[in-house]
Protein backbone atom coordinates (compact mmCIF):
# COMPACT_ATOMS: atom_id res chain seq x y z
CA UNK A 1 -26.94 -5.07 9.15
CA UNK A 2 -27.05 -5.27 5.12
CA UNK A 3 -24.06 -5.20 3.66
CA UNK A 4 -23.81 -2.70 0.91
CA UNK A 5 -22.79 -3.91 -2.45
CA UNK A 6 -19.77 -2.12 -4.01
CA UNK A 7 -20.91 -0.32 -7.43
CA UNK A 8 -19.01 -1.31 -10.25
CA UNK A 9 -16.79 1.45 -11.88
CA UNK A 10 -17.39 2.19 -15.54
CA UNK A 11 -15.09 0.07 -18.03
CA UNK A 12 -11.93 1.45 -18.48
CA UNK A 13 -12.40 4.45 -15.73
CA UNK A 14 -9.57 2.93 -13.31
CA UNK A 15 -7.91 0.47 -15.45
CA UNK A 16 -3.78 1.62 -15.37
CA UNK A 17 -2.73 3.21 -18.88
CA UNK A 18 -0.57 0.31 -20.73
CA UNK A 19 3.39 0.86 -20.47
CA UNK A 20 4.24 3.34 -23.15
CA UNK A 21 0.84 4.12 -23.91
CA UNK A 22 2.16 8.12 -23.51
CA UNK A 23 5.21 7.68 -25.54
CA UNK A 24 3.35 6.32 -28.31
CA UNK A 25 0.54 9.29 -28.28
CA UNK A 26 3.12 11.59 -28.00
CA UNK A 27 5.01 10.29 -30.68
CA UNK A 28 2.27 9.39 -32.70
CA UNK A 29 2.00 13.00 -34.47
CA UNK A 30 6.09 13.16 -35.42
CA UNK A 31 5.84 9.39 -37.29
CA UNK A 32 4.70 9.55 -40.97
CA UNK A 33 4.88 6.33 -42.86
CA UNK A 34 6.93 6.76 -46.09
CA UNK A 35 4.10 6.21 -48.25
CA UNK A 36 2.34 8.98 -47.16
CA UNK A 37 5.28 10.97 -46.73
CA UNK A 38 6.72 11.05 -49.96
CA UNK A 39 2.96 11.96 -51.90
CA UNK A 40 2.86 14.01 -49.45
CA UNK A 41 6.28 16.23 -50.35
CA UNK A 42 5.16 15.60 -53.81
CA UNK A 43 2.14 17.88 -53.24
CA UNK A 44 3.72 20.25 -51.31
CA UNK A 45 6.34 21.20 -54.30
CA UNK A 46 3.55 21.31 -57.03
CA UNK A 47 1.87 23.78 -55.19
CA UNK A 48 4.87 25.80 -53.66
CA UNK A 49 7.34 25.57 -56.38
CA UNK A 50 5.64 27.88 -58.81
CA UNK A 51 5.08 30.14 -56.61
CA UNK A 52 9.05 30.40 -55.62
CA UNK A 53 9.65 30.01 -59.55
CA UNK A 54 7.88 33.39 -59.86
CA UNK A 55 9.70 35.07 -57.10
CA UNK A 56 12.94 33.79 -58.45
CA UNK A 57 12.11 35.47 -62.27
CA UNK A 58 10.46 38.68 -60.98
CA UNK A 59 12.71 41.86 -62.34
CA UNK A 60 13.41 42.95 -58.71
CA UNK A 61 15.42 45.78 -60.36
CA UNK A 62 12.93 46.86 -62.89
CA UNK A 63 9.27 46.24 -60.51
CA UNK A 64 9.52 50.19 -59.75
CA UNK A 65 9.11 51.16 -63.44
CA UNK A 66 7.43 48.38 -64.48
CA UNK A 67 4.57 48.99 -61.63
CA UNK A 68 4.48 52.68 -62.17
CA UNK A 69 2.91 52.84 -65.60
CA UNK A 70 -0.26 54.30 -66.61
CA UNK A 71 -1.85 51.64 -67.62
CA UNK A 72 -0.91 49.39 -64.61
CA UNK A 73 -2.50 51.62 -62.64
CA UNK A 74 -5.29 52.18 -64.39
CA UNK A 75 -5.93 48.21 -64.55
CA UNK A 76 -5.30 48.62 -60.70
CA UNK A 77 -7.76 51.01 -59.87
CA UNK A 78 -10.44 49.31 -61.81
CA UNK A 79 -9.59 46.07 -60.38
CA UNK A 80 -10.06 47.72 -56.93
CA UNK A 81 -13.13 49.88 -57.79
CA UNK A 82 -14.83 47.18 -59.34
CA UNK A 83 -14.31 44.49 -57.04
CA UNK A 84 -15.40 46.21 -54.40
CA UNK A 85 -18.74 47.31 -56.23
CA UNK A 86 -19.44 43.52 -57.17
CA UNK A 87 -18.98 43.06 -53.15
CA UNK A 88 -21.44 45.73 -52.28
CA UNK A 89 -24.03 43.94 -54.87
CA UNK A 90 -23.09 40.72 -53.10
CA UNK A 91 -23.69 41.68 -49.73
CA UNK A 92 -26.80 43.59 -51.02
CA UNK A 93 -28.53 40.48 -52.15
CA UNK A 94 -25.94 37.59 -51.00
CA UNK A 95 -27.08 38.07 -47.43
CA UNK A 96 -30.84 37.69 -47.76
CA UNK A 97 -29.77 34.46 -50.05
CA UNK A 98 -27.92 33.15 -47.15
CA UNK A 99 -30.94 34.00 -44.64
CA UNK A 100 -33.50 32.40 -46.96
CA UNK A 101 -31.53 29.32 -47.35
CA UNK A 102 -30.51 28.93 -43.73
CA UNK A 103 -33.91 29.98 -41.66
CA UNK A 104 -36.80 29.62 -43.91
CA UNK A 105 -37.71 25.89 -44.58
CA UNK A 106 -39.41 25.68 -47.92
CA UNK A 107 -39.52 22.87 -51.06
CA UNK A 108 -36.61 22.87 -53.14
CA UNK A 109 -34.66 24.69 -50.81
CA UNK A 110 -31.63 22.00 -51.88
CA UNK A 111 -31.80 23.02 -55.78
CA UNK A 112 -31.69 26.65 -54.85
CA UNK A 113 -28.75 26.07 -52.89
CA UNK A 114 -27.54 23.91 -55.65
CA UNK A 115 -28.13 26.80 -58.15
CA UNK A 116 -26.78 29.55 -55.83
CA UNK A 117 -23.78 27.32 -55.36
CA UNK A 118 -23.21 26.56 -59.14
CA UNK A 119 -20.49 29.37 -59.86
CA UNK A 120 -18.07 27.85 -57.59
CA UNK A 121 -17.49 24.90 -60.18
CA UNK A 122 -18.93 26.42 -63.34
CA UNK A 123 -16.25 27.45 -66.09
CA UNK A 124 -15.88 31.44 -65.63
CA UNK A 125 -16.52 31.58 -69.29
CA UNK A 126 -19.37 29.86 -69.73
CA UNK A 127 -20.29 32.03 -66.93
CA UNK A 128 -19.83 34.95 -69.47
CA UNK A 129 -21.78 33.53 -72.27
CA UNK A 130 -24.62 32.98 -69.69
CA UNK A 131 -24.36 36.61 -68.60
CA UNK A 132 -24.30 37.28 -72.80
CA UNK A 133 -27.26 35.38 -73.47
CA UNK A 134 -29.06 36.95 -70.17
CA UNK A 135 -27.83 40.55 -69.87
CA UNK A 136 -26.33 40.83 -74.18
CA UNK A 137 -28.30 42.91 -76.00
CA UNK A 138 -29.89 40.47 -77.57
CA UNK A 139 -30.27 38.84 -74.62
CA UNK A 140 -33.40 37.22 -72.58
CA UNK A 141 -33.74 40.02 -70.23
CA UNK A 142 -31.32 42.78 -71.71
CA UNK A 143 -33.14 43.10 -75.15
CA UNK A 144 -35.88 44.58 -72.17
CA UNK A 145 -33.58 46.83 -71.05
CA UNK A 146 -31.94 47.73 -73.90
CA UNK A 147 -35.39 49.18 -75.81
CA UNK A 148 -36.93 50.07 -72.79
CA UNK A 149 -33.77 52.34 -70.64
CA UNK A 150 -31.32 52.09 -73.25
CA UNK A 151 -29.55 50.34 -70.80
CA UNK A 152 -26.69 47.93 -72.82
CA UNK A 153 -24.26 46.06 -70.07
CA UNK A 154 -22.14 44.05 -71.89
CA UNK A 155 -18.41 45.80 -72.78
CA UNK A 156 -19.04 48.32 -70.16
CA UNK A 157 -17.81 48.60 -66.52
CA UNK A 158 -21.36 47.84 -65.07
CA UNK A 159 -20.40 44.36 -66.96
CA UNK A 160 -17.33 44.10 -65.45
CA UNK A 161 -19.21 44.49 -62.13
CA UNK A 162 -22.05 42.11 -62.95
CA UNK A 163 -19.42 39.32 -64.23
CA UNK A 164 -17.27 39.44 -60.75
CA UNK A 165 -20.50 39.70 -58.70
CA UNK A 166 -22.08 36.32 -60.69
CA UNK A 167 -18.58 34.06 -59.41
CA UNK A 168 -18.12 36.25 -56.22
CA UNK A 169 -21.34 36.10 -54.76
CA UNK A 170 -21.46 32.28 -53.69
CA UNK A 171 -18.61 33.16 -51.83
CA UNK A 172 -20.50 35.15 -49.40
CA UNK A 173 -23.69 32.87 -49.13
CA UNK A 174 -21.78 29.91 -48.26
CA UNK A 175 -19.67 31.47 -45.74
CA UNK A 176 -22.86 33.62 -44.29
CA UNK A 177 -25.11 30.93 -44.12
CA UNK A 178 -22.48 28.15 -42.28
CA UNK A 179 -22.82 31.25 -39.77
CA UNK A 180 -26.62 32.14 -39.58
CA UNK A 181 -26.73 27.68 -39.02
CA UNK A 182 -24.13 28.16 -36.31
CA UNK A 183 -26.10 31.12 -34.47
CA UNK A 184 -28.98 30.07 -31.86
CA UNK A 185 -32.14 31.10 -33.26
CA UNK A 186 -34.02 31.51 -30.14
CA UNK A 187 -32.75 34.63 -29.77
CA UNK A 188 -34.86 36.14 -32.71
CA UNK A 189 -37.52 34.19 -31.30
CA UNK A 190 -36.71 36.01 -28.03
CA UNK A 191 -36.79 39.31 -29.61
CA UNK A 192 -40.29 38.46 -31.76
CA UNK A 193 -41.44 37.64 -28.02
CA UNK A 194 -41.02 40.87 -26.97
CA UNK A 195 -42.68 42.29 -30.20
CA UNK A 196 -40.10 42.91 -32.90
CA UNK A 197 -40.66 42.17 -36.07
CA UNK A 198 -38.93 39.64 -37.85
CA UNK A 199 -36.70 41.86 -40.03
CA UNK A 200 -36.28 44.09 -36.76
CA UNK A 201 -35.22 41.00 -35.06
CA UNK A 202 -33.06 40.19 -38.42
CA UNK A 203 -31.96 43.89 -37.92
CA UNK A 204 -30.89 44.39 -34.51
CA UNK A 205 -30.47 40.89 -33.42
CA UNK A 206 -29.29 38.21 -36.50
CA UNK A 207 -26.62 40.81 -37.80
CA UNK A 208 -24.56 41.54 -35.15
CA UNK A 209 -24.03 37.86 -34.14
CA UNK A 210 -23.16 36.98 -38.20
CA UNK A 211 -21.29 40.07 -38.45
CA UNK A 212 -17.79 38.35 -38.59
CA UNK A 213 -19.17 35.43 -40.77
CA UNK A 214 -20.44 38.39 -42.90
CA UNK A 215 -16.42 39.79 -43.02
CA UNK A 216 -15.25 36.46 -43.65
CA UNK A 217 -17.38 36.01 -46.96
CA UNK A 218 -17.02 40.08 -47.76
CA UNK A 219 -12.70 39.16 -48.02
CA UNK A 220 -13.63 36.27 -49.98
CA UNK A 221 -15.91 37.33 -52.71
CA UNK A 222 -13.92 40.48 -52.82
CA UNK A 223 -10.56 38.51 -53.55
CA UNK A 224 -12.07 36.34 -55.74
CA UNK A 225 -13.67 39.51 -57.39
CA UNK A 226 -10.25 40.70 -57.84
CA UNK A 227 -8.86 37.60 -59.20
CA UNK A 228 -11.71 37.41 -61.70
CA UNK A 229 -10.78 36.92 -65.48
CA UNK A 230 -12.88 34.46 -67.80
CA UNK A 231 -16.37 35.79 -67.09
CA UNK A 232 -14.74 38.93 -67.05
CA UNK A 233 -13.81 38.99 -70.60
CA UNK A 234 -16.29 36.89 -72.23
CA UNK A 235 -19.02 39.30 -71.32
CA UNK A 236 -17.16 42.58 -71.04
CA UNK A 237 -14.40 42.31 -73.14
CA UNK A 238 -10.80 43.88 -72.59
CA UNK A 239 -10.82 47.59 -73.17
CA UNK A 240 -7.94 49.39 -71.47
CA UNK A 241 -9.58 52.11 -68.73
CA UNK A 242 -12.83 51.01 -69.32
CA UNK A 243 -13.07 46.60 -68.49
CA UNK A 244 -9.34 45.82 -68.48
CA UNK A 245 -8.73 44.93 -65.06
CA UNK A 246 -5.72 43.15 -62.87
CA UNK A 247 -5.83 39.90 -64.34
CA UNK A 248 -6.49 40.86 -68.19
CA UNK A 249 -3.73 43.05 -68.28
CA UNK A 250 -2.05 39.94 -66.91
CA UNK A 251 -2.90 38.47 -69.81
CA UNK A 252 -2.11 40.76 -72.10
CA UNK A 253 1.14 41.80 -70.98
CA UNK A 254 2.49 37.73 -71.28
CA UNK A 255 2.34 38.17 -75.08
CA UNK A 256 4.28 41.19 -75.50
CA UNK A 257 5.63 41.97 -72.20
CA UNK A 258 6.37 38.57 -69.30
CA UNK A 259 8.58 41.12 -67.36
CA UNK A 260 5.59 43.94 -66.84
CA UNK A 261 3.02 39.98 -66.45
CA UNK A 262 5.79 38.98 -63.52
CA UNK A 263 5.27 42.09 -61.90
CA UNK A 264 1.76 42.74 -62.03
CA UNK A 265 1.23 38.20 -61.43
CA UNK A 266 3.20 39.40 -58.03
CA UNK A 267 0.82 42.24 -57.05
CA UNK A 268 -2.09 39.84 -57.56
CA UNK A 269 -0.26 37.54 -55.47
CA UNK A 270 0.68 40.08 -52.75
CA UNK A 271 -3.02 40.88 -52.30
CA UNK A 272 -3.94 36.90 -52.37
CA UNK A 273 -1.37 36.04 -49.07
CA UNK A 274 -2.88 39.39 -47.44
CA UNK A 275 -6.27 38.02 -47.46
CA UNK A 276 -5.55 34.42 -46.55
CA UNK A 277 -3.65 36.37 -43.74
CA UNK A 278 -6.48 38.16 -42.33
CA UNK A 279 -8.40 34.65 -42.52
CA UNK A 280 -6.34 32.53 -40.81
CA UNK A 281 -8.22 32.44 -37.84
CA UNK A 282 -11.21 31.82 -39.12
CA UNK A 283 -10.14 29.59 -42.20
CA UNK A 284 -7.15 27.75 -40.90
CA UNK A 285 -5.81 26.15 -37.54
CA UNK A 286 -3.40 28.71 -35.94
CA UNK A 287 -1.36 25.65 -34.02
């Protein structure tokens, strides 16, 4: 009778854990080296600090009256209004952006990302004087519109709209096409299968599976929409009830007024923590 040979266990699989191997994965996560400890609470106060420093100066007494104004809430209902029109026009177009770049496989699909993506590190202004020398009057495109509809943008709310949309927008393709590369695509190709069309299968199938990357990106352009100011007033200037928004008013109120700027910097910030928030699940470990 053959004796059978003994099969040789993978490296490692039975070998006994070295003496305070446990203690010293446990403990790994509570020891910090100084050197990275002290950058480390370095960074932390740059950011934090002022943030409390405008908590500690707000006019706790006087935020009722100084939020109650006219003209603060005019500037607020703008902001709102038009931030969440420049969403709409993101999601409008932003989405098919996002679908193009992440299903459809076609040359120079990396510059068109890199084009789509430009906002995020452009200067808002020149931004602006893009949207000027595009949409102005004189402009490439809005001379067009201007002798042919009478159409002008600049200086007008539509502008307002149009500049938050241009910085907002790449908000909501990045975030929607991470998701349409994270979804399994054989399901459209199930649903083509069975004789949908592709934008049926886009429709009824793609959408609902993106729908919370879709959210994500909607929060995010929208904030960012909000926050909007140096595309904002390059091309549509800073005319109270018609382009002033949230952060303009801002602006304006730190010449003559850093009490009424405290209170309506706070507002802004209010709104910013509410949306990082609702994102924390998404956008941020939770442990």
């Amino acid at each position: 009778m053959t004796p059978r040979r003994a099969v040789p266990a993978p490296p490692g699989a039975d070998a006994p854990a070295a003496p305070g191997a446990g203690r010293a994965r446990r403990g790994g996560r509570g020891t910090v080296p100084l050197p990275l400890l002290l950058p480390a609470l370095a960074g932390l106060a740059f950011l934090v600090l002022p943030l409390l420093a405008l908590l500690v100066r707000a006019p706790w007494r006087s935020m009722p009256g100084l939020l109650t104004g006219p003209e603060v809430w005019q500037a607020l209902r703008l902001s709102l209004v038009c931030a969440t029109a420049a969403t709409a026009v993101s999601l409008v177009v932003g989405v098919p952006v996002a679908w193009l770049l992440a299903r459809v496989d076609f040359p120079g699909r990396g510059l068109v990302r890199a084009l789509v993506t430009l906002p995020l590190v452009l200067p808002p202004v020149v931004g602006g004087v893009a949207l000027l020398m595009a949409l102005g009057r004189n402009g490439v495109v809005g001379r067009w519109l201007d002798s042919w509809f009478g159409l002008t943008l600049p200086f007008t709310t539509a502008g307002v709209v149009l500049a938050e949309a241009f910085v907002a927008m790449p908000f909501l393709v990045i975030s929607v096409e991470g998701t349409l590369r994270a979804a399994d695509p054989r399901y459209e190709e199930a649903a083509q299968t069975l004789g949908a069309s592709r934008f049926t299968a886009f429709r009824r199938v793609t959408l609902p599976l993106v729908a919370p990357g879709i959210a994500a990106g909607a929060v995010l352009a929208w904030a960012r929409a909000l926050g909007e100011f140096g595309a904002t007033i390059t091309f549509a200037g800073n005319f109270p009830g018609r382009t002033q928004t949230m952060p303009l008013a801002v602006y304006l109120a730190l010449q003559n007024d850093p009490e009424a700027a405290i209170a309506l910097s706070l507002v802004l910030l209010a709104v910013s923590v509410a949306v990082l928030a609702g994102l924390r699940d998404r956008w941020m470990g939770t442990s």
